[in-house]
C-alpha atoms as a PDB file:
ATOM      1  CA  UNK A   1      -1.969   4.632  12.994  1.00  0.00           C
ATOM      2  CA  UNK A   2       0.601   4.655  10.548  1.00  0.00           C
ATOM      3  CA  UNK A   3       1.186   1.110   9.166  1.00  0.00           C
ATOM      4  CA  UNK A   4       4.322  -0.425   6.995  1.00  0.00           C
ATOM      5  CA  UNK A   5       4.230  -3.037   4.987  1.00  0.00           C
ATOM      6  CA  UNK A   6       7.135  -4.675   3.148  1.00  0.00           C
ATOM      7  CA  UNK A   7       5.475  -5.533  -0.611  1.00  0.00           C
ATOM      8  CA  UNK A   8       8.396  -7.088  -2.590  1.00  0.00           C
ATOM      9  CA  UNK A   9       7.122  -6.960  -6.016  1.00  0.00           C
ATOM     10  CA  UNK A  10       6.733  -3.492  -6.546  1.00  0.00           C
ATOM     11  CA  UNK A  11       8.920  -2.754  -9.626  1.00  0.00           C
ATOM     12  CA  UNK A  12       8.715   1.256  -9.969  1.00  0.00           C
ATOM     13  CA  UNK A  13       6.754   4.467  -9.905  1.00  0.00           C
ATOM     14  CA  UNK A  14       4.102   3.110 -11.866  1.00  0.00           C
ATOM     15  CA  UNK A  15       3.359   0.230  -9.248  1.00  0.00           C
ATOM     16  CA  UNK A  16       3.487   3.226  -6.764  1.00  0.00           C
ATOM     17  CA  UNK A  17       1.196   5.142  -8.465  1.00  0.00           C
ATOM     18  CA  UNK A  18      -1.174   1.929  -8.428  1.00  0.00           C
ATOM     19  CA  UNK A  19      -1.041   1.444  -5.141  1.00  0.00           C
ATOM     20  CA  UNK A  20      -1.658   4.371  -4.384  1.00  0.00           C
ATOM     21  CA  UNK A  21      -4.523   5.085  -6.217  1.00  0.00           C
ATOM     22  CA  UNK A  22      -5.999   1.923  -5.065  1.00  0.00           C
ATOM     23  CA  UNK A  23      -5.974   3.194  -1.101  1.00  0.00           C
ATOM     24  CA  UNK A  24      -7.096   6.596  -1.886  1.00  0.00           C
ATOM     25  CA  UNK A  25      -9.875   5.172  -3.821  1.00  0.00           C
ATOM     26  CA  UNK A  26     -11.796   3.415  -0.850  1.00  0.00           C
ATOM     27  CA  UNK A  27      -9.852   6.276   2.123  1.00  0.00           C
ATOM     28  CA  UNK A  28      -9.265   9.397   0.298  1.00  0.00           C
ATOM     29  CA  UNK A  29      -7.917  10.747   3.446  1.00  0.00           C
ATOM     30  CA  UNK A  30      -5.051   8.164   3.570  1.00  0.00           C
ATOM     31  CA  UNK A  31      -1.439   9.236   3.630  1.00  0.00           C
ATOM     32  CA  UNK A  32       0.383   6.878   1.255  1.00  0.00           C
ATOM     33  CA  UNK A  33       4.361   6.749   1.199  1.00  0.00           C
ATOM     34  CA  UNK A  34       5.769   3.838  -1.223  1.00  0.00           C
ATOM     35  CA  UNK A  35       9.416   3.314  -1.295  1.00  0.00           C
ATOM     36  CA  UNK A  36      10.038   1.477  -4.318  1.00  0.00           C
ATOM     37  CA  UNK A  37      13.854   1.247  -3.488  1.00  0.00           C
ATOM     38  CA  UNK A  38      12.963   0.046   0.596  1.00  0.00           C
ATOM     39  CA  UNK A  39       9.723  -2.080  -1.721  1.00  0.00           C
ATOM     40  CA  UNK A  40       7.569  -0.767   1.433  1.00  0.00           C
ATOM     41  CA  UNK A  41       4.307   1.216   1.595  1.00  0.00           C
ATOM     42  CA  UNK A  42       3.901   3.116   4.605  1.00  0.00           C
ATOM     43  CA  UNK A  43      -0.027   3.793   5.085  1.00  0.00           C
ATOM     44  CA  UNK A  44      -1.812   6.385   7.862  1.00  0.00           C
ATOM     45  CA  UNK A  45      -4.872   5.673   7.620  1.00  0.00           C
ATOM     46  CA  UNK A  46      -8.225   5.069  10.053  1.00  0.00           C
ATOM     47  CA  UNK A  47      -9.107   2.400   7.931  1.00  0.00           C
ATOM     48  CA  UNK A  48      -8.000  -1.341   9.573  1.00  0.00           C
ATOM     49  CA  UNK A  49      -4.757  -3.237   8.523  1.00  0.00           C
ATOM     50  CA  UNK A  50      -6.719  -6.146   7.372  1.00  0.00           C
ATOM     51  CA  UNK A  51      -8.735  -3.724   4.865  1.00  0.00           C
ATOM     52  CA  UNK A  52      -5.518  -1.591   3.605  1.00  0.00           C
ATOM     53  CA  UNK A  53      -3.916  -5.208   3.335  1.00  0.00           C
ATOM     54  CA  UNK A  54      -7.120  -6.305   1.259  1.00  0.00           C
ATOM     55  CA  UNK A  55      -6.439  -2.933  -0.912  1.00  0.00           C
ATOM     56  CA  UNK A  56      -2.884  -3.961  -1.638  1.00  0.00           C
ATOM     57  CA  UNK A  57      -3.205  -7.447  -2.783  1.00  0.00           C
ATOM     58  CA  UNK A  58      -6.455  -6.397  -4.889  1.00  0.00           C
ATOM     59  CA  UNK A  59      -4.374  -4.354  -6.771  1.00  0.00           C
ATOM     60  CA  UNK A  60      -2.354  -7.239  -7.975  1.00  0.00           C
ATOM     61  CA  UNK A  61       0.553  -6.870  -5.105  1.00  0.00           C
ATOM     62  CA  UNK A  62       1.754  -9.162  -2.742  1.00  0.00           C
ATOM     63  CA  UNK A  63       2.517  -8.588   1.027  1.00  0.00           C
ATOM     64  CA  UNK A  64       5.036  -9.909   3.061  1.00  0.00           C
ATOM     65  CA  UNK A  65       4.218 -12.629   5.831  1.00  0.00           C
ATOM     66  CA  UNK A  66       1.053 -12.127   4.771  1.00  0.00           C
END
């Protein structure tokens, strides 16, 4: 299930880089796409959009309508 979420204070590639590592620390298998232009991150994943959404705004970033 590939999931997008629109995360608006993502500033660069190092915000990218956190976010990503944060997902493929609790689903390694995850397939993470952030566009910090677009300031979405694109997720396939088996893992639940309430959990990647928990992942995301543990990492310090806020989500969208959510």
């Amino acid at each position: 299930m590939a999931l997008e979420l629109k995360v608006p204070n993502i500033k660069g590639d190092d915000c990218a880089k956190k976010i990503t590592k944060s997902i493929h620390t609790m689903e390694p298998d995850a397939q993470v796409d952030v566009d910090v232009n677009g300031k979405t991150v694109t997720v396939e994943s088996a893992a639940s959009e309430e959990s990647i959404k928990q992942i995301i705004q543990s990492a310090g970033f806020s989500i969208e309508g959510y």
